[in-house]
C-alpha atoms as a PDB file:
ATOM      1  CA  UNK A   1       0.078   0.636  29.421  1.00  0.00           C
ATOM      2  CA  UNK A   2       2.976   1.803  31.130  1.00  0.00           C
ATOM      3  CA  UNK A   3       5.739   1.919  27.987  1.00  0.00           C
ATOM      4  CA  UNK A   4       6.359   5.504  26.889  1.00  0.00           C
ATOM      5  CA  UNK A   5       4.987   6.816  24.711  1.00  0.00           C
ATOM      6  CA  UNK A   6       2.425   4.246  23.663  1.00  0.00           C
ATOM      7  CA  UNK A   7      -1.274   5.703  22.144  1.00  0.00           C
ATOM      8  CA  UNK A   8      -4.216   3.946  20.799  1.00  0.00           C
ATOM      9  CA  UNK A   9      -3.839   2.296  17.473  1.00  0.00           C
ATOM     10  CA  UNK A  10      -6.334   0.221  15.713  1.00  0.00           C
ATOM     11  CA  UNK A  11      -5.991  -3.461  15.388  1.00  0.00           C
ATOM     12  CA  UNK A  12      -6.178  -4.509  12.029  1.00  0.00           C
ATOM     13  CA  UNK A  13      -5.903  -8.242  13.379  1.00  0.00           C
ATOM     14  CA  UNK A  14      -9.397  -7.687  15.569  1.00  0.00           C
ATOM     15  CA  UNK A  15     -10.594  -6.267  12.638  1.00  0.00           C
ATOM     16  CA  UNK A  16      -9.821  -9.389  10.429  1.00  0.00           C
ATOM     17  CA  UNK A  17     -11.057 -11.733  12.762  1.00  0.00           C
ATOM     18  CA  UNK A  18     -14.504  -9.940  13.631  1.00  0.00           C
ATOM     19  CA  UNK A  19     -15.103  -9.621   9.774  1.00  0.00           C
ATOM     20  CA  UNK A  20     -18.796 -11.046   8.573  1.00  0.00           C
ATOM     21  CA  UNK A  21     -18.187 -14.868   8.371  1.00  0.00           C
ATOM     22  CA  UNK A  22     -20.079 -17.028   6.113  1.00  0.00           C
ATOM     23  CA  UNK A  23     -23.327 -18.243   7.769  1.00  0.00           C
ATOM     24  CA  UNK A  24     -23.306 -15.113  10.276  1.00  0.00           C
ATOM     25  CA  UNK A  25     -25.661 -12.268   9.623  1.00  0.00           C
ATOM     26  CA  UNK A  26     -24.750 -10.169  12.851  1.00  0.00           C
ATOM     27  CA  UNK A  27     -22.016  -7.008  11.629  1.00  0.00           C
ATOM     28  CA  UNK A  28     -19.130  -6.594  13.647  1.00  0.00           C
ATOM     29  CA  UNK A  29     -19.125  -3.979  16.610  1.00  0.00           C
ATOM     30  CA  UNK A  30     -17.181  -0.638  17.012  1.00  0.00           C
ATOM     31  CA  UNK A  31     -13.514  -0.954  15.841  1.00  0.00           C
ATOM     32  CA  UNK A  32     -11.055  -2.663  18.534  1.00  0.00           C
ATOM     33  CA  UNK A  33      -8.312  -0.305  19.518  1.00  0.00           C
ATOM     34  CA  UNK A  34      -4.996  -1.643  21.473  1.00  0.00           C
ATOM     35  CA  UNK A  35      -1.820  -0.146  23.011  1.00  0.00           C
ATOM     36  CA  UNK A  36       0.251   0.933  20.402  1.00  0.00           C
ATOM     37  CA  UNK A  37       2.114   3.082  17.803  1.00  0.00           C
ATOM     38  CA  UNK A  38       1.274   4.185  14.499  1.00  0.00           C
ATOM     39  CA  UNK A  39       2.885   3.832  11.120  1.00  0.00           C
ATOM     40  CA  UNK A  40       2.833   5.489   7.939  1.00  0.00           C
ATOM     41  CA  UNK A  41       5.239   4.826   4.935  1.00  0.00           C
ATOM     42  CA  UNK A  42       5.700   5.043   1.382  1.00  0.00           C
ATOM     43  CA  UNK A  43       6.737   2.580  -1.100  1.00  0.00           C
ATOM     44  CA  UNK A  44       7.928   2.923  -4.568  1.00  0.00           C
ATOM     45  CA  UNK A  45       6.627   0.973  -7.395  1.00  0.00           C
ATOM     46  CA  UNK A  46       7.006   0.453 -10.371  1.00  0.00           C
ATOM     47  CA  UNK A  47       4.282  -1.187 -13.356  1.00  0.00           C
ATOM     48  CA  UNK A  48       7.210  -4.190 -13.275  1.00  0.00           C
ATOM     49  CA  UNK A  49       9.906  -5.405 -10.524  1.00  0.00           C
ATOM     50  CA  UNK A  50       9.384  -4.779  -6.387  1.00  0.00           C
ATOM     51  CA  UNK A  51       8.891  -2.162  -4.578  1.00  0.00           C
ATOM     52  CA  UNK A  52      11.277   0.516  -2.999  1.00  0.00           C
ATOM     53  CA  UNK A  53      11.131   1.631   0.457  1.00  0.00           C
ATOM     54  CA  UNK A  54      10.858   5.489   0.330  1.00  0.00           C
ATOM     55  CA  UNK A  55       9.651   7.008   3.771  1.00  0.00           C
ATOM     56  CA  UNK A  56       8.814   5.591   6.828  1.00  0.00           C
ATOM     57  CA  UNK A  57       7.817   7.080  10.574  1.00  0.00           C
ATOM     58  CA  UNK A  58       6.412   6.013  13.481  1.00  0.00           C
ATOM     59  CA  UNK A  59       4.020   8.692  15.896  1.00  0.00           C
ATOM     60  CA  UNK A  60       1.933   8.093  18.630  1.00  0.00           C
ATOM     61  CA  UNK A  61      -1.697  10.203  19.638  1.00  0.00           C
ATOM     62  CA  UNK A  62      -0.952  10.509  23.764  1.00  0.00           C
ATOM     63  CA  UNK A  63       1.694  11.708  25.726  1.00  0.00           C
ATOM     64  CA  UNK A  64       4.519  14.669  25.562  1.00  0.00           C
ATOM     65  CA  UNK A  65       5.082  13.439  21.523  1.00  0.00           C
ATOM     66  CA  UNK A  66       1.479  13.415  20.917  1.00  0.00           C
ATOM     67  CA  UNK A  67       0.339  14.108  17.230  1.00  0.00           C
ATOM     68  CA  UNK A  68      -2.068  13.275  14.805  1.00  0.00           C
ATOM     69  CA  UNK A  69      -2.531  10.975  11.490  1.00  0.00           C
ATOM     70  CA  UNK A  70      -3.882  13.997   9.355  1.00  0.00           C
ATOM     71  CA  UNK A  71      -0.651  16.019  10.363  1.00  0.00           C
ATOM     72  CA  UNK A  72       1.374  13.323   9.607  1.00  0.00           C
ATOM     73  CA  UNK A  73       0.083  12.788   6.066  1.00  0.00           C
ATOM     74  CA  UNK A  74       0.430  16.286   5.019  1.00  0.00           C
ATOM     75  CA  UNK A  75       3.944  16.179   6.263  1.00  0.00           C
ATOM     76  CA  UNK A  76       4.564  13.313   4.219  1.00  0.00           C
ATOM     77  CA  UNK A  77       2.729  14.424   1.175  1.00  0.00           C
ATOM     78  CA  UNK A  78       4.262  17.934   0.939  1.00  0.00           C
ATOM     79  CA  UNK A  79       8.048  16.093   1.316  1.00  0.00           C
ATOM     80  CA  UNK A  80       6.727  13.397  -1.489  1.00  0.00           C
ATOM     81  CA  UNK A  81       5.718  16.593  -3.568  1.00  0.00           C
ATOM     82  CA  UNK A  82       9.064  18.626  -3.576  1.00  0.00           C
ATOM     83  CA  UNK A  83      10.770  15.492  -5.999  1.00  0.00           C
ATOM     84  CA  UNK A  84      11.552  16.614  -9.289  1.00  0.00           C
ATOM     85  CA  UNK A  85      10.708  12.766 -10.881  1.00  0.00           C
ATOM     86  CA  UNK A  86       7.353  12.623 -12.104  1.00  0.00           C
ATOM     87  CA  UNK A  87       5.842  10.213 -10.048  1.00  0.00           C
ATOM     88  CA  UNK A  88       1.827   9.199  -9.375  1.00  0.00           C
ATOM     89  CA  UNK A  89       0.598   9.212  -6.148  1.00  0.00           C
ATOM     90  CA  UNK A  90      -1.863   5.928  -5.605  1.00  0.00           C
ATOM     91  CA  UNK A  91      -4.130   6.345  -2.284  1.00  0.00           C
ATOM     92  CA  UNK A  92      -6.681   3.806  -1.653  1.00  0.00           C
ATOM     93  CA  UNK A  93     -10.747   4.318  -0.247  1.00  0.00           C
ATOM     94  CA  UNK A  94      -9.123   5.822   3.383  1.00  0.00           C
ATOM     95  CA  UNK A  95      -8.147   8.917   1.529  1.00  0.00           C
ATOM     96  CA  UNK A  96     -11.044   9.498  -0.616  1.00  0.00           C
ATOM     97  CA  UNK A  97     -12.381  13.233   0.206  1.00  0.00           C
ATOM     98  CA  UNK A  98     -12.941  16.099  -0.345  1.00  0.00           C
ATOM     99  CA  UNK A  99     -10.225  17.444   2.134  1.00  0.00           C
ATOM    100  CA  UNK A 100      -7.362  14.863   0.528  1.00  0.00           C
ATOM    101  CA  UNK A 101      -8.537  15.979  -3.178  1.00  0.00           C
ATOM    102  CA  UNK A 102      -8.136  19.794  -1.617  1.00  0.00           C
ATOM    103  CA  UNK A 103      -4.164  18.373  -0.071  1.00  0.00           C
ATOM    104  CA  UNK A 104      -3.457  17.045  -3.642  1.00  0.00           C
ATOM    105  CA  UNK A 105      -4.403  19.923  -5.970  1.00  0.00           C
ATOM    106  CA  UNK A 106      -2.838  22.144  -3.319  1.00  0.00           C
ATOM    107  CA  UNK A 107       0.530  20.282  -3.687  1.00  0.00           C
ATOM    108  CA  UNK A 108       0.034  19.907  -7.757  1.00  0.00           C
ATOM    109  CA  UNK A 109       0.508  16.121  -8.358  1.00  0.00           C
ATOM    110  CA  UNK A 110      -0.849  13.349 -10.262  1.00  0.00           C
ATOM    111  CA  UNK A 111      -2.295  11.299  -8.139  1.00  0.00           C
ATOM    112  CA  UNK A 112      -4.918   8.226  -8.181  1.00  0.00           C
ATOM    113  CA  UNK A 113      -7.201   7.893  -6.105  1.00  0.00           C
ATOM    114  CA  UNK A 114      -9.948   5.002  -5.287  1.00  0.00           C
ATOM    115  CA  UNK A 115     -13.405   6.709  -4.423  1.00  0.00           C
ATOM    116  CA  UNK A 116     -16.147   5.470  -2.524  1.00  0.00           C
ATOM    117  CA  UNK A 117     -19.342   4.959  -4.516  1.00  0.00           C
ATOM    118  CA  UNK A 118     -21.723   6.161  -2.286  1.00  0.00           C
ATOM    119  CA  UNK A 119     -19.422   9.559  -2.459  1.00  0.00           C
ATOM    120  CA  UNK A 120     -21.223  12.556  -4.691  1.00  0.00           C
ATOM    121  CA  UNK A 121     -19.395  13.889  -7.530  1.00  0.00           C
ATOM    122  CA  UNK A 122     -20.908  16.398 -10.484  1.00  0.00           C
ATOM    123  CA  UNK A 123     -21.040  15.142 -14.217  1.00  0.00           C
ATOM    124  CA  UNK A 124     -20.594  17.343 -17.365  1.00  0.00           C
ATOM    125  CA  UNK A 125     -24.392  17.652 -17.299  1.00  0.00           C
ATOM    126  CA  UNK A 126     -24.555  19.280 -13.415  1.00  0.00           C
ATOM    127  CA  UNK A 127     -25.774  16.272 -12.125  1.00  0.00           C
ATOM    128  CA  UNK A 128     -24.722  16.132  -8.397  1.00  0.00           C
ATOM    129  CA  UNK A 129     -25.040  12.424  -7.259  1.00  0.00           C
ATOM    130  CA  UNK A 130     -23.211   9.184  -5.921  1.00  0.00           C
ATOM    131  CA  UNK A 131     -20.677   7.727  -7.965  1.00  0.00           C
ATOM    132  CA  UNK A 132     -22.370   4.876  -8.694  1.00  0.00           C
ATOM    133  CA  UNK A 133     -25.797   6.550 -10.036  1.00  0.00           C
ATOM    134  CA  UNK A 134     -23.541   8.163 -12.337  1.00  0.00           C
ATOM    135  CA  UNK A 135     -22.505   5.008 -14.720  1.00  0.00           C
ATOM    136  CA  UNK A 136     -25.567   3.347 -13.719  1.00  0.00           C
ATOM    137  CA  UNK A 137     -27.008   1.584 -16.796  1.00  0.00           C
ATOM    138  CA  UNK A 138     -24.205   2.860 -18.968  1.00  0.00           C
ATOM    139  CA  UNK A 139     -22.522   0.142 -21.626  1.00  0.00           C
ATOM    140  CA  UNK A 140     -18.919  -0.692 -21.217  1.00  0.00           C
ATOM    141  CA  UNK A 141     -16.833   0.941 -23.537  1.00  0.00           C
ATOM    142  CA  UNK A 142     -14.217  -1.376 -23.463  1.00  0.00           C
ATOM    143  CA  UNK A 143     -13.262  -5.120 -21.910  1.00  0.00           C
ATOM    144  CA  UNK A 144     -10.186  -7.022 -21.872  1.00  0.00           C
ATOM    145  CA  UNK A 145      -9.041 -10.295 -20.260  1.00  0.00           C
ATOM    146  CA  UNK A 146      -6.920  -9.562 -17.133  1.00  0.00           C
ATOM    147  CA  UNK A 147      -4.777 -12.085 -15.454  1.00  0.00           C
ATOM    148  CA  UNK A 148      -6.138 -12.228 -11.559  1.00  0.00           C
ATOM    149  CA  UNK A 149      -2.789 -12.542  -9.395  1.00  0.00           C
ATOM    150  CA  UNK A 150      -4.956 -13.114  -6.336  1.00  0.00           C
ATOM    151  CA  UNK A 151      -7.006 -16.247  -7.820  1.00  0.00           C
ATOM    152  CA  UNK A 152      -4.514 -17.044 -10.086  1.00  0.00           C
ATOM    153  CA  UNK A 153      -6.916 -16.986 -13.474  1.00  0.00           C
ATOM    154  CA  UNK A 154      -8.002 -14.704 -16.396  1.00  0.00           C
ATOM    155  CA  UNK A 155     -10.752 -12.401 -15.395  1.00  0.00           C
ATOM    156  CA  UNK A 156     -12.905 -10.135 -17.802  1.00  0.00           C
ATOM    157  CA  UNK A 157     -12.617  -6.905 -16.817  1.00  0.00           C
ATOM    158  CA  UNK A 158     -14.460  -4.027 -18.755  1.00  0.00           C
ATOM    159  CA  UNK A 159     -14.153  -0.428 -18.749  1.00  0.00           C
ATOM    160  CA  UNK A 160     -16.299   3.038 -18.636  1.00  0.00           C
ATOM    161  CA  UNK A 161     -14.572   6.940 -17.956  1.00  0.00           C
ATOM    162  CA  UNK A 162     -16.326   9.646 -17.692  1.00  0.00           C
ATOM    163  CA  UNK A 163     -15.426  13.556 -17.050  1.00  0.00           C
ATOM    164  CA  UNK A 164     -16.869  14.621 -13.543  1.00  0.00           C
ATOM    165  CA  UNK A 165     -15.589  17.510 -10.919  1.00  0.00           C
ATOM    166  CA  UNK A 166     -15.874  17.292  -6.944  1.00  0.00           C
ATOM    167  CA  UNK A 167     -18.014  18.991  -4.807  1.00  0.00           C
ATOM    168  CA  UNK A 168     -15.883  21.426  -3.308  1.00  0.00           C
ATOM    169  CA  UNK A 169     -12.781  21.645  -4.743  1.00  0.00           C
ATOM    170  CA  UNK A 170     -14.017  22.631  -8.296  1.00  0.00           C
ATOM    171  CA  UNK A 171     -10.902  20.861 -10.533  1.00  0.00           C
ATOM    172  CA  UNK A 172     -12.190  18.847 -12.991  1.00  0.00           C
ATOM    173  CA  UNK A 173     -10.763  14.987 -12.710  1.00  0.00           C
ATOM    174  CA  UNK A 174     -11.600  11.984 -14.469  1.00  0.00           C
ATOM    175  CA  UNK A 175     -13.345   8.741 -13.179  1.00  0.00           C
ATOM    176  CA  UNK A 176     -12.585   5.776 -14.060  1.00  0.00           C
ATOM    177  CA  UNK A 177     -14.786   2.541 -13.235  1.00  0.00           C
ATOM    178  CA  UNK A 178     -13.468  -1.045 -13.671  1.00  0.00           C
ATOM    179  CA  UNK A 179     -16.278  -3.793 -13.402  1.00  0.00           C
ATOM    180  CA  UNK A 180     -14.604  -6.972 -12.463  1.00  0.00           C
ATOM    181  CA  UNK A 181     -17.898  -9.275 -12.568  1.00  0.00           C
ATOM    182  CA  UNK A 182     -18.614 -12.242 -10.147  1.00  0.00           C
ATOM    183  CA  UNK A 183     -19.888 -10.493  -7.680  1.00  0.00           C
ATOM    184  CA  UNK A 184     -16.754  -8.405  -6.781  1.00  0.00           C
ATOM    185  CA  UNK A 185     -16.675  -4.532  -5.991  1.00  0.00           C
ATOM    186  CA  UNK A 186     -15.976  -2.572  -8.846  1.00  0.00           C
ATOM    187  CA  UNK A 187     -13.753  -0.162  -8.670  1.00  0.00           C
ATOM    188  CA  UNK A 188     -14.310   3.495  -9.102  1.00  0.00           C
ATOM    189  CA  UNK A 189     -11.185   5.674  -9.499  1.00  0.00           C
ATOM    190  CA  UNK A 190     -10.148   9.424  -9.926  1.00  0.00           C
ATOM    191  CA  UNK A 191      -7.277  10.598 -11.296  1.00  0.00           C
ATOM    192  CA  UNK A 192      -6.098  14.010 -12.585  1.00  0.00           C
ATOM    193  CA  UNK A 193      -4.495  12.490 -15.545  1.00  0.00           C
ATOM    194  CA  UNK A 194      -6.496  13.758 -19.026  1.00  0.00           C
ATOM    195  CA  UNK A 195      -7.580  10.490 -20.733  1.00  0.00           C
ATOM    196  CA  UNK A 196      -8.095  10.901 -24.481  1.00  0.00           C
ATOM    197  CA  UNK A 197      -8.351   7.404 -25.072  1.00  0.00           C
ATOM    198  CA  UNK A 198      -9.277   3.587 -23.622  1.00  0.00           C
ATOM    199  CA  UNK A 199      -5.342   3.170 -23.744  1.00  0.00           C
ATOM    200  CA  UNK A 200      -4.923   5.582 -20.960  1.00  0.00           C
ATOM    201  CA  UNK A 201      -7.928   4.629 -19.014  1.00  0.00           C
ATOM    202  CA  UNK A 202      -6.286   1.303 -18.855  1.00  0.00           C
ATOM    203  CA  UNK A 203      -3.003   2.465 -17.921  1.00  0.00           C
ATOM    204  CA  UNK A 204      -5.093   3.943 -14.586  1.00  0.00           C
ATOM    205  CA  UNK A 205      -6.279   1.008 -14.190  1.00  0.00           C
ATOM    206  CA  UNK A 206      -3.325  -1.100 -14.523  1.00  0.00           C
ATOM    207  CA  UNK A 207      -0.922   1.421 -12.407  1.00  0.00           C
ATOM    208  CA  UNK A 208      -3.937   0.809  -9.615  1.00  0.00           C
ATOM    209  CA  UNK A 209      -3.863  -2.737  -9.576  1.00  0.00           C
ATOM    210  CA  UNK A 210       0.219  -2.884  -8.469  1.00  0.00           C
ATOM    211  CA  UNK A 211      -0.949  -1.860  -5.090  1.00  0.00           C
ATOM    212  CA  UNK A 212      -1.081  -5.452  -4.606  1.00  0.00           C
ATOM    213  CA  UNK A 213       2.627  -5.423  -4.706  1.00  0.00           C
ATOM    214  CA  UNK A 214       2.458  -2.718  -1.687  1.00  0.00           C
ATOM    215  CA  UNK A 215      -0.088  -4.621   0.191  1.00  0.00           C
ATOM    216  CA  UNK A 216       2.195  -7.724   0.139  1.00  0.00           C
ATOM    217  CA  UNK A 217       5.264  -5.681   0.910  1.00  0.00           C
ATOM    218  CA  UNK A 218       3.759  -3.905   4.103  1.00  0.00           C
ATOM    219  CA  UNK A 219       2.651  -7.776   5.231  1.00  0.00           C
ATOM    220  CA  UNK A 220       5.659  -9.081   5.118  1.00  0.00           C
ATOM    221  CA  UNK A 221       7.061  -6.231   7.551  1.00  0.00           C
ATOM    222  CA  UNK A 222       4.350  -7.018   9.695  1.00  0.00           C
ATOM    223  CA  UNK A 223       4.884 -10.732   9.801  1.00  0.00           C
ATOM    224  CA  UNK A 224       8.074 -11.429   9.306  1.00  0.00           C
ATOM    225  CA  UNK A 225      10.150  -8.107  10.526  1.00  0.00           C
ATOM    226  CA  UNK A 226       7.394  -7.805  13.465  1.00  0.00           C
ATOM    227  CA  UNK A 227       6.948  -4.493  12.859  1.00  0.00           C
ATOM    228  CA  UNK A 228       3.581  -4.540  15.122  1.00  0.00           C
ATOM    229  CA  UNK A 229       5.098  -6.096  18.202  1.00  0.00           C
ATOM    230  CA  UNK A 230       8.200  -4.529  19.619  1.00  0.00           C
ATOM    231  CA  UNK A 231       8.130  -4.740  23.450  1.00  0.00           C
ATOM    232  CA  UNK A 232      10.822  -2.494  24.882  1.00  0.00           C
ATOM    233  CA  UNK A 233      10.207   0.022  28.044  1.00  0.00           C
ATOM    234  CA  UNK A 234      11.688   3.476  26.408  1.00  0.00           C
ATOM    235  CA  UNK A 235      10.708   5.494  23.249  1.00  0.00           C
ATOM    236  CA  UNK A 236      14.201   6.028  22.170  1.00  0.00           C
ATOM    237  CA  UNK A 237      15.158   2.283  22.556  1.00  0.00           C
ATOM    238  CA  UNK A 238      11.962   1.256  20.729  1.00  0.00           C
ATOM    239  CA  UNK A 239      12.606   3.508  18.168  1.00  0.00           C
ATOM    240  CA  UNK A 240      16.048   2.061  17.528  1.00  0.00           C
ATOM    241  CA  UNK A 241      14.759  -0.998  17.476  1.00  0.00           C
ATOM    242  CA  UNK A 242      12.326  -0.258  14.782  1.00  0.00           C
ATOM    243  CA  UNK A 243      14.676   1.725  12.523  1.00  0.00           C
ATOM    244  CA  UNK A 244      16.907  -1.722  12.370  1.00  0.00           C
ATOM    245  CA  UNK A 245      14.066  -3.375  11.382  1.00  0.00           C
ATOM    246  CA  UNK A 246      13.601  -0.646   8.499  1.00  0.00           C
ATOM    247  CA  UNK A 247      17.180  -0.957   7.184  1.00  0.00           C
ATOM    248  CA  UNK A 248      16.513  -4.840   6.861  1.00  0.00           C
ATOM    249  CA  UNK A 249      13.065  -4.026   5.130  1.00  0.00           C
ATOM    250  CA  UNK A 250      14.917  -1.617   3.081  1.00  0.00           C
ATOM    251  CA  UNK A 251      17.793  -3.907   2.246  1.00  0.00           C
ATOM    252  CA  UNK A 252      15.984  -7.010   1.259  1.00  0.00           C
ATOM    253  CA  UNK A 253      13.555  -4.619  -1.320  1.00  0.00           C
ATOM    254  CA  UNK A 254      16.898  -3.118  -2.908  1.00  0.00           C
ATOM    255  CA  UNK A 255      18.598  -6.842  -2.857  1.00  0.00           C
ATOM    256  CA  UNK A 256      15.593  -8.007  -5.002  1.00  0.00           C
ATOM    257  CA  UNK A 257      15.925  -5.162  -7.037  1.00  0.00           C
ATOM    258  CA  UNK A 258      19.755  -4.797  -8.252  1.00  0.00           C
ATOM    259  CA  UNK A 259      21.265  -7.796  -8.072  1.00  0.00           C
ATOM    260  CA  UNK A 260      18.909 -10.835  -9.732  1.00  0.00           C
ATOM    261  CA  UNK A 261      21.612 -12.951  -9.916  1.00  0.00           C
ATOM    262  CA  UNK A 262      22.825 -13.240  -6.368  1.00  0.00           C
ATOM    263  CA  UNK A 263      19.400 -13.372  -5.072  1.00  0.00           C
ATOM    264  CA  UNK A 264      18.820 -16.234  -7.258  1.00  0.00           C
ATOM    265  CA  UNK A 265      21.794 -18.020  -6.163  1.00  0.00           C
ATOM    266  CA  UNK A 266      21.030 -17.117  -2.615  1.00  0.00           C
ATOM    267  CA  UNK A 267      17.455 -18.877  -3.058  1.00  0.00           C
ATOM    268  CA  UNK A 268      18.963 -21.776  -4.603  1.00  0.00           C
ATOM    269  CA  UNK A 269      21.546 -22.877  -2.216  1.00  0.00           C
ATOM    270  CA  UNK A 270      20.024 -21.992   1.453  1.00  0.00           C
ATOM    271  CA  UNK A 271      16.480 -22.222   0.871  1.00  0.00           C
ATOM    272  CA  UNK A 272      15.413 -24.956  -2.076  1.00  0.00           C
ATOM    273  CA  UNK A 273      11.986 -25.628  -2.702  1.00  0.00           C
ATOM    274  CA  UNK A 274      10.586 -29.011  -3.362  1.00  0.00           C
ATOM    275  CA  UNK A 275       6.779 -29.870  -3.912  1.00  0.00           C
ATOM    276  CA  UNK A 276       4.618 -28.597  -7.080  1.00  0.00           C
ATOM    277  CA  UNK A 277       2.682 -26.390  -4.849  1.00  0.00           C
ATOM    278  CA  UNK A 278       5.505 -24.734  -2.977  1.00  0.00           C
ATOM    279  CA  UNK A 279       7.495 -24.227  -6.203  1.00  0.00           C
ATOM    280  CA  UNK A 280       4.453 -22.521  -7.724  1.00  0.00           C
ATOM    281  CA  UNK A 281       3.747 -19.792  -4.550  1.00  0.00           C
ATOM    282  CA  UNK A 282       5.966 -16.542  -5.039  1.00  0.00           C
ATOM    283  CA  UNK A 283       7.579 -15.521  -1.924  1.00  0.00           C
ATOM    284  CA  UNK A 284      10.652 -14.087  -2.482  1.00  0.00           C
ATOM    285  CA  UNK A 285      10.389 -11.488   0.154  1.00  0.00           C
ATOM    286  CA  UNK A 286      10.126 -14.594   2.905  1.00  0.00           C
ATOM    287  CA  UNK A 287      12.540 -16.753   1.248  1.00  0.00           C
ATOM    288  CA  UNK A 288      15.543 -14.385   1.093  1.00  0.00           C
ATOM    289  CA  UNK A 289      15.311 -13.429   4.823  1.00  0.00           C
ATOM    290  CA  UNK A 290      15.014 -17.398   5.107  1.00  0.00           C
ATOM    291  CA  UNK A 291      18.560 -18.233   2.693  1.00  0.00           C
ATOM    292  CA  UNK A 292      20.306 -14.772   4.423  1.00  0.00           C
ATOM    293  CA  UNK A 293      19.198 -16.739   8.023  1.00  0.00           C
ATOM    294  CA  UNK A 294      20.690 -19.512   7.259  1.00  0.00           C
ATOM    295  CA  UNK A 295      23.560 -17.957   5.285  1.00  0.00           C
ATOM    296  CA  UNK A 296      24.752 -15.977   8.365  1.00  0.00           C
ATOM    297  CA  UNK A 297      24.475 -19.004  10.691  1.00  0.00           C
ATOM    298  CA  UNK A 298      26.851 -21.272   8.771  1.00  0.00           C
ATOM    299  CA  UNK A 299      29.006 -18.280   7.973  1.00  0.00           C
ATOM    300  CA  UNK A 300      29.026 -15.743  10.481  1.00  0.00           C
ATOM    301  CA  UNK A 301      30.235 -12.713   9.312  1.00  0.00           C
ATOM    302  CA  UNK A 302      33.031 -11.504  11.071  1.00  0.00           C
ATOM    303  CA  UNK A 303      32.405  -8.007  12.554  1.00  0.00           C
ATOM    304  CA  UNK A 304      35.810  -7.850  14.233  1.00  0.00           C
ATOM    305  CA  UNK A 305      37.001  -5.683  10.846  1.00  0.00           C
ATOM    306  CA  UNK A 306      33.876  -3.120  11.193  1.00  0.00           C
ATOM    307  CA  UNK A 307      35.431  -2.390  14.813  1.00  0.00           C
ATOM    308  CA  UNK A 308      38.798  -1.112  13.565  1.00  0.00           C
ATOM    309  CA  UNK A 309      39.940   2.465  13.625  1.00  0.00           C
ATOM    310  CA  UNK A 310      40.737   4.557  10.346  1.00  0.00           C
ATOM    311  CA  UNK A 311      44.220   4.897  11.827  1.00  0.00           C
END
């Protein structure tokens, strides 16, 4: 309690292990908050490849730097929104609203957005009611066999888009819903993108599901750069701390990115893989700070060079 600068940030570890467990029936209690900073960042993705590290800042909600997550994510959004690439924003359930729909017709970009199905929207017809009494009882208009990357397995997946507009905002969107079957959530998505056909309802679809990529991205930053535990007195010192941390995260994306063949060399001399099931899990994130690691301790490199004047 007595670093600078430290707020109160919710743990997303007491979240995961309070979750419902099976054979429990009690819910979890109120969300567990802990001495800490907040994050926010953006990551670039493409359908194919790894993700790009694009933005990334640390605030805190107490003290002389106090601030807040909403102004935070407008700052963000309205620097995302002055590129001149064509890009589509992808927010998950924590952003569904009407106040972020407002933000992102305000700023004029595509975006995709996962809503909430208990969350009213208005049909063609005027109907204003939850997502999910919207498609209820309505035939798929489409199915296809997905590959799961989670489960490792083709999944059916089928399909049903519909034309609907907000509550408050008044812009007319398009909501997608993905049934996934086996008991799993469906997922209902908005987008501002005009979809003339199953092909582009798809496409939604598809450019939703390489979240994954994100998810696994921010995890390894958590685990393996420990972006959730620095431990240093000052704000300015813990700051510097993190944006090294950054510039690694950074540098490892772009390494998988550009050059293939070094990585792959890289992975192949300083950290092999034996064992069916260890050949067969994709880490490449963990095993290329792993092979750098052990790189850099047989070969240190030689800094003396860096120190030298231009003179």
């Amino acid at each position: 309690m007595k670093l600078e600068a430290l707020g109160s940030a919710r743990s997303s570890k007491a979240k995961r292990l309070t979750r419902i467990k099976p054979g429990f029936y009690h819910p979890p209690g109120k969300p567990i908050f802990v001495p800490g900073m907040n994050w926010l960042g953006v990551l670039l993705v493409g359908m194919k490849g790894v993700p790009c590290l694009v933005k990334l800042r640390w605030w805190t909600n107490r003290g002389k730097f106090a601030t807040d997550k909403r102004s935070q994510e407008i700052a963000l959004l309205h620097h995302l929104a002055t590129w001149k690439q064509p890009v589509i924003h992808v927010f998950d359930q924590g952003f569904a609203g009407t106040f972020w729909l407002s933000q992102l017709q305000e700023h004029k970009v595509l975006f995709i957005l996962r809503w909430r199905k208990d969350y009213k929207l208005i049909d063609k017809a005027g109907r204003h009611l939850k997502a999910w009494r919207l498609v209820r009882g309505k035939r798929s208009l489409d199915h296809r066999m997905l590959w799961d990357a989670r489960k490792r397995c083709e999944r059916k997946a089928v399909l049903y888009y519909l034309q609907v507009t907000p509550p408050e905002p008044g812009q007319v969107l398009w909501l997608i819903v993905s049934r996934l079957g086996n008991g799993r959530s469906p997922w209902y998505l908005l987008t501002n993108q005009a979809i003339t056909s199953h092909e582009d309802a798809w496409q939604v679809i598809f450019a939703y599901a390489r979240r994954w990529q994100i998810e696994m991205a921010w995890r390894f930053a958590k685990t393996e750069l420990a972006f959730e535990s620095p431990r240093v007195w000052k704000l300015s010192t813990r700051l510097k701390l993190l944006f090294i941390a950054t510039l690694a995260f950074a540098f490892l994306l772009l390494l998988l990115l550009v050059d293939r063949e070094l990585t792959q060399q890289l992975l192949r001399l300083f950290c092999h893989r034996t064992g069916k099931k260890a050949k067969q899990t994709k880490a490449p994130l963990y095993r290329l700070r792993s092979a750098l690691a052990r790189l850099w301790l047989l070969y240190p490199p030689n800094f003396t060079l860096l120190l030298q004047s231009s003179g």
